[in-house]
Protein backbone atom coordinates (compact mmCIF):
# COMPACT_ATOMS: atom_id res chain seq x y z
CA UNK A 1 -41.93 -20.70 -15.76
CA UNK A 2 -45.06 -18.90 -15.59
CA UNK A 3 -48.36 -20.67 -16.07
CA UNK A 4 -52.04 -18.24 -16.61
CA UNK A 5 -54.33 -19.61 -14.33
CA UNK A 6 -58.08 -18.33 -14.58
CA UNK A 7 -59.11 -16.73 -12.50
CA UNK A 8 -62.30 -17.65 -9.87
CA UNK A 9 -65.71 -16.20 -11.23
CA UNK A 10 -64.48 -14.39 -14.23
CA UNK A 11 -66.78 -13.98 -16.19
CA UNK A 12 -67.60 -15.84 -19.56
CA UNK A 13 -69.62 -13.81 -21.51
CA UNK A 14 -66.90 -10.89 -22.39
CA UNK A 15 -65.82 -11.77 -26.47
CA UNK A 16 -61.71 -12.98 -26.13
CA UNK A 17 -59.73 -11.57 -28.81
CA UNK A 18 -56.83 -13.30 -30.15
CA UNK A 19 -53.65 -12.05 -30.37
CA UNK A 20 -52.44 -10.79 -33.79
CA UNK A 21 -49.49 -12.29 -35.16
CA UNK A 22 -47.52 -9.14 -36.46
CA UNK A 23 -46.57 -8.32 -40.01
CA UNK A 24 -42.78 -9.43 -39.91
CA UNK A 25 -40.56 -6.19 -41.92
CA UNK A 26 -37.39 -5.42 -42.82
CA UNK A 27 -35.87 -9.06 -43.95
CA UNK A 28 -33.12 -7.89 -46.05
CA UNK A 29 -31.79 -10.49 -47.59
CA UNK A 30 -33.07 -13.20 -45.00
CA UNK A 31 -35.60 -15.24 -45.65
CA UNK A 32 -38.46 -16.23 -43.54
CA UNK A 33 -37.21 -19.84 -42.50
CA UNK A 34 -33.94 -18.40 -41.94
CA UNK A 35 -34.78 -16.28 -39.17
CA UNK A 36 -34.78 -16.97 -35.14
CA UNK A 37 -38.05 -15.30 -35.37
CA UNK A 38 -40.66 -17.92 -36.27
CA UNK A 39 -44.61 -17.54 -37.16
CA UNK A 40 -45.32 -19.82 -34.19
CA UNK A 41 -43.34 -17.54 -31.82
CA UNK A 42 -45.03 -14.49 -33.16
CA UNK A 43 -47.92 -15.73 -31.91
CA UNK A 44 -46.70 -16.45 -28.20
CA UNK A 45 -44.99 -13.66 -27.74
CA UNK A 46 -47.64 -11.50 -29.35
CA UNK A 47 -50.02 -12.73 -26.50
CA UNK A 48 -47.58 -11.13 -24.10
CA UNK A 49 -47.58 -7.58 -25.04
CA UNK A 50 -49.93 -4.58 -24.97
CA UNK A 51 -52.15 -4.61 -28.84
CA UNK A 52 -50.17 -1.62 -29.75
CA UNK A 53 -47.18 -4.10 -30.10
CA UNK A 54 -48.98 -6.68 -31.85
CA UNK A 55 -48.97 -4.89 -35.64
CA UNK A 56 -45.41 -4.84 -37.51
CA UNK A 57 -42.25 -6.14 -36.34
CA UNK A 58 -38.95 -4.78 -38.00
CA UNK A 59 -35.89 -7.25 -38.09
CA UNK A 60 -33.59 -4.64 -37.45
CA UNK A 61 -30.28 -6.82 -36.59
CA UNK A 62 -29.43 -10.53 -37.27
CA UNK A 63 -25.58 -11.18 -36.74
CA UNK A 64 -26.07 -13.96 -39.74
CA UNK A 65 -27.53 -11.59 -42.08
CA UNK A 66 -25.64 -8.38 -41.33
CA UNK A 67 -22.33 -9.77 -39.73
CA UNK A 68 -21.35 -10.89 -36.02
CA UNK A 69 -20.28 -7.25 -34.76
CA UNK A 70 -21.56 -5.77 -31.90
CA UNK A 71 -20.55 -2.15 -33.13
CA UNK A 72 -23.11 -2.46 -36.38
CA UNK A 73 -26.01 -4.10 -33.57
CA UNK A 74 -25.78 -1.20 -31.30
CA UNK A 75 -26.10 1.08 -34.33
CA UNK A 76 -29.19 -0.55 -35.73
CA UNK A 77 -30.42 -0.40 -31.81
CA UNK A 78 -29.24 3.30 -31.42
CA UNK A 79 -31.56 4.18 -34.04
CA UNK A 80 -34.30 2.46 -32.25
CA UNK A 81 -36.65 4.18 -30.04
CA UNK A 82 -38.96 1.68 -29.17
CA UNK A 83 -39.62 -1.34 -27.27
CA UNK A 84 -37.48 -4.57 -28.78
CA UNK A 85 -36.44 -7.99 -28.57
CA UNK A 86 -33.16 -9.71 -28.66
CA UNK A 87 -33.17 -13.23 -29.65
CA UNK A 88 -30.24 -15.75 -29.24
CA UNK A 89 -29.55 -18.88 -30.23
CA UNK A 90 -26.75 -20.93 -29.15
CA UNK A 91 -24.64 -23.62 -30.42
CA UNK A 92 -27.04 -26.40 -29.30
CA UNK A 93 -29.70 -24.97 -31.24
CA UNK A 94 -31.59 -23.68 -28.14
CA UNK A 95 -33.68 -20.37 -28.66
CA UNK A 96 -34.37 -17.84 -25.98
CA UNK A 97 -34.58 -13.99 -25.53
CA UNK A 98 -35.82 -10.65 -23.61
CA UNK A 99 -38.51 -7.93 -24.00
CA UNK A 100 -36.60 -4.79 -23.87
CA UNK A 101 -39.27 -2.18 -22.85
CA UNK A 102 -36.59 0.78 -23.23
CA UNK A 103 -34.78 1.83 -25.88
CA UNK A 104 -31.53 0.25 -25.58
CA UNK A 105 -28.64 2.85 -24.70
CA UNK A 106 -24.46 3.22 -23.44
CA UNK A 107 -25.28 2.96 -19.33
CA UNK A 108 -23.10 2.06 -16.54
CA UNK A 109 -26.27 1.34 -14.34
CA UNK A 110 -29.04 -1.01 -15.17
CA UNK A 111 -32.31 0.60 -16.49
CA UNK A 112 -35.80 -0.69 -18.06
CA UNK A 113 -39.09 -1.70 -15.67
CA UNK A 114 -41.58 -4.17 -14.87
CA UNK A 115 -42.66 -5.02 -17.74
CA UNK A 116 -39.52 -6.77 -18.97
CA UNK A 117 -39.24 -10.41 -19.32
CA UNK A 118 -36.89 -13.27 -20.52
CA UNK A 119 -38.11 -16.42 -22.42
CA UNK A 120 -36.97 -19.48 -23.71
CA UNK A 121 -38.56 -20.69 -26.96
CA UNK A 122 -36.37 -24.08 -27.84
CA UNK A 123 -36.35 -26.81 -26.64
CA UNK A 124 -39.31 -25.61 -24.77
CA UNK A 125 -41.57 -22.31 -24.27
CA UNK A 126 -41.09 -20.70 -21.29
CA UNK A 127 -41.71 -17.53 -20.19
CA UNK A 128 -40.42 -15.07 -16.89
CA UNK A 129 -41.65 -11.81 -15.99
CA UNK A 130 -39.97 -9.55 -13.72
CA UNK A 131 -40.48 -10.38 -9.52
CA UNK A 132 -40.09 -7.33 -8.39
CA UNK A 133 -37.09 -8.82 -6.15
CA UNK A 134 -34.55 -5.86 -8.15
CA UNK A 135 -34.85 -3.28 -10.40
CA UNK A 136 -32.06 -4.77 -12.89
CA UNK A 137 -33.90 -5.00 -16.00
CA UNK A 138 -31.50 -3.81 -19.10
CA UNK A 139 -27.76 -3.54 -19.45
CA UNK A 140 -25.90 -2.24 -22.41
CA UNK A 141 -22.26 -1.73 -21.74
CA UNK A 142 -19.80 -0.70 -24.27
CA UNK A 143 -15.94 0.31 -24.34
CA UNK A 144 -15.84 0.09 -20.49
CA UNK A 145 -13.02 -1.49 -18.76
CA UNK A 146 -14.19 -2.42 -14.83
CA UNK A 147 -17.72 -2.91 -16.28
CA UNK A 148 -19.35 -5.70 -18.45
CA UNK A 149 -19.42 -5.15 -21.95
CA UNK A 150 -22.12 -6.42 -23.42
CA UNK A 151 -25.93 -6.85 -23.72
CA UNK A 152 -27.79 -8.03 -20.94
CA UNK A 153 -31.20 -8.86 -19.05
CA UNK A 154 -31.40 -9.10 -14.94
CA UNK A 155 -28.37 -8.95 -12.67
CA UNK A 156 -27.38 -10.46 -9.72
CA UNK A 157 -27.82 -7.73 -6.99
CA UNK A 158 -24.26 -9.15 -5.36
CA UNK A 159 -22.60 -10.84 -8.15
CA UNK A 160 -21.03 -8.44 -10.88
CA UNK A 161 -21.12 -9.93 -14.30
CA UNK A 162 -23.91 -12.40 -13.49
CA UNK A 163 -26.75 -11.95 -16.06
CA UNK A 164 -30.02 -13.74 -16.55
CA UNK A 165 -29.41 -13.77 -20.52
CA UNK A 166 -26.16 -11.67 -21.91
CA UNK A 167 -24.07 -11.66 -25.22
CA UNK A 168 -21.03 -9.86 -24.73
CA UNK A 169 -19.51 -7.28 -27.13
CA UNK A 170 -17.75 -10.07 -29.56
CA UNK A 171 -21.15 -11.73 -29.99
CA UNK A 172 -19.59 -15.12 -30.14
CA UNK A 173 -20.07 -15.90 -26.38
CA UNK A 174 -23.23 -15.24 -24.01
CA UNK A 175 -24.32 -16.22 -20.21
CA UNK A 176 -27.77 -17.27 -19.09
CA UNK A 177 -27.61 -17.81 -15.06
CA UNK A 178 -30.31 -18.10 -12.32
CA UNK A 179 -31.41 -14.33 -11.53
CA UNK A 180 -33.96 -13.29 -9.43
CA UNK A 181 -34.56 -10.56 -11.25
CA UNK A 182 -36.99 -13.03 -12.88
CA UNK A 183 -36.63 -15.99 -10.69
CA UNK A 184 -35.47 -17.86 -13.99
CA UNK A 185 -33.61 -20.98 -14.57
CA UNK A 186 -30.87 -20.76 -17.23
CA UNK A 187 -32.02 -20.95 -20.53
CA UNK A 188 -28.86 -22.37 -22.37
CA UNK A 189 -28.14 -25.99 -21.76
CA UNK A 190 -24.53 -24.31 -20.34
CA UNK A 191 -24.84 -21.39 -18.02
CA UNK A 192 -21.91 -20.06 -20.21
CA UNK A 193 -22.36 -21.06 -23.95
CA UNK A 194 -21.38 -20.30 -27.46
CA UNK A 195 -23.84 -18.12 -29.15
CA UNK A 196 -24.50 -19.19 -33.31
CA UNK A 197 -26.97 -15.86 -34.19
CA UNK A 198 -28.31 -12.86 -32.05
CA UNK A 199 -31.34 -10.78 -33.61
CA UNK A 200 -32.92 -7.76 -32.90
CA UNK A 201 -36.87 -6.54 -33.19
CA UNK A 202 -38.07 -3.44 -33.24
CA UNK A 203 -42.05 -4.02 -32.18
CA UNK A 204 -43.47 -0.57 -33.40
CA UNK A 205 -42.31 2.47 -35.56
CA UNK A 206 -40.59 5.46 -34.00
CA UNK A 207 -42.68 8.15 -33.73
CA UNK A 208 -41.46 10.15 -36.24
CA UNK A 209 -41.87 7.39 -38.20
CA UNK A 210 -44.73 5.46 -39.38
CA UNK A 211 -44.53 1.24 -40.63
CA UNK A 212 -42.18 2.14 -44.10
CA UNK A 213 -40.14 4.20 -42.26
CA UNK A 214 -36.24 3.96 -42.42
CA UNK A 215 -36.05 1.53 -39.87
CA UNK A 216 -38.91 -0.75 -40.63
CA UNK A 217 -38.33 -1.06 -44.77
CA UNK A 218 -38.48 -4.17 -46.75
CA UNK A 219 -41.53 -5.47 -45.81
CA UNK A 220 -42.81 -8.94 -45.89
CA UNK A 221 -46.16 -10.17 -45.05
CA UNK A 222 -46.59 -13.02 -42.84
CA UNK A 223 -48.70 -14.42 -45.00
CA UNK A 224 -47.21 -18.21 -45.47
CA UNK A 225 -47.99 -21.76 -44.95
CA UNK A 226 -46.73 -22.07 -41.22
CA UNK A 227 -48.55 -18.38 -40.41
CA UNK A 228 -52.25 -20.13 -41.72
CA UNK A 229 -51.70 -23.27 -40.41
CA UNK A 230 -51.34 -21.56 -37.10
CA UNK A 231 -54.74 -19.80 -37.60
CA UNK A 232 -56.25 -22.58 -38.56
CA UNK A 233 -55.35 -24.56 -35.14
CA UNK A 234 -56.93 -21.08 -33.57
CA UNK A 235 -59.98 -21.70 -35.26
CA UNK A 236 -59.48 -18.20 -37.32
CA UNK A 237 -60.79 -17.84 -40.50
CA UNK A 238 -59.47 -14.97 -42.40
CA UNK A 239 -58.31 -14.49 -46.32
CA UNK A 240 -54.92 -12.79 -45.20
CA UNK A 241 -53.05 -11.54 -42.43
CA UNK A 242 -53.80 -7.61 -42.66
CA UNK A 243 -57.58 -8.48 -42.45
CA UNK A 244 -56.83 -10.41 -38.76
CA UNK A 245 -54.83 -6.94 -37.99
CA UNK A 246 -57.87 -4.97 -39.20
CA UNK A 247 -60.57 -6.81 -36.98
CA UNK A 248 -58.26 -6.40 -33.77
CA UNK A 249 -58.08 -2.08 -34.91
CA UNK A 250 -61.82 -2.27 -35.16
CA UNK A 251 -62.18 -4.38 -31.68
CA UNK A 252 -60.66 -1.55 -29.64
């Protein structure tokens, strides 16, 4: 797990500016509390990524929602072409996921780059960026029959099959073992479990698109209880959401 230490004579007087917690879009017919996706994990993860990834987040896949079947996911992730991130949760409740920097694609070789990482949310926030030990970022296998099928962060360089965090094509069973592709421990209780939901964010419009776009439709605020209350522990005032999102625009 990776800690931010400060760092020796930085200096104090440069302004900090918080994170935004993006504009969750494209529900459907699941609510707020019923997604993986939570207000406080917004925030987190948010903190993580470059500010150009910190506006609207499309829910573009959630296997409870739209149906366990890894055909209609890689659709829904075909048609994204932008960074992304797949969230499990397995049997036991426990919540973890990846940063997909690339748009996810059929390949029979790994792909993706540094700036991918793997984190585990529940039972505790963790967070592991890549090492630089391996270049095995993202797999997405499909249909092949010597090859994993499946989606997938960090490989073992000698170990076929061996994944850091992968769901394979039924979406009813993942893997989460030591890699060090990210120098992770396994973030499932059971280096082998049974996965209850998988769901899929895409973090910014296409470019042909802009935020109502095809993929990114439905939108709902984050503007709820849980979303102000986490504010409020920041010590930000603001009347709504959109006006934090404004502030950061104008900071840049």
């Amino acid at each position: 797990a990776e800690a931010s230490p400060s760092r020796a004579g930085a200096s104090t007087s440069a302004e900090w500016h918080p994170p935004t917690i993006p504009e969750l879009q494209g529900l459907g017919r699941a609510r707020e509390e019923d997604l993986l996706l939570q207000p406080i994990w917004c925030w987190l993860l948010s903190s993580s990524l470059p500010k150009e990834l910190q506006d609207g987040w499309g829910c573009i896949f959630n296997s409870n929602r739209d149906g366990h079947s890894y055909n209609t996911m890689m659709g829904r992730l075909a048609t994204c072409q932008a960074p992304s991130l797949v969230m499990v949760c397995d049997a036991d409740g426990n919540t973890f996921g990846g940063f997909a920097p690339h748009p996810w694609a059929k390949c029979g070789t790994f792909f993706g780059d540094h700036s991918t990482f793997i984190f585990g949310l529940l039972p505790e926030a963790k967070k592991w960026s890549a090492t630089g030990y391996n270049e095995n970022f993202q797999w997405c296998g499909a249909g092949f029959s010597q090859l994993p099928s499946g989606i997938g962060f960090g490989g073992a360089q000698s170990q076929d099959g061996h994944f850091a965090l992968y769901v394979d094509s039924t979406l009813d069973a993942g893997m989460s073992r030591p890699i060090a592709t990210f120098g992770n421990d396994p973030l499932s209780a059971q280096q082998i479990f049974k996965v209850s939901c998988v769901e899929c964010w895409q973090l910014r419009p296409n470019e042909d698109e802009d935020v109502g776009g095809s993929n990114m439709q439905g939108v709902l605020g984050v503007e709820t209880q849980s979303t102000r209350y986490i504010l409020d522990l920041a010590g930000i005032r603001v009347d709504h959401s959109q006006g934090l999102r404004e502030d950061a625009h104008r900071g840049q």
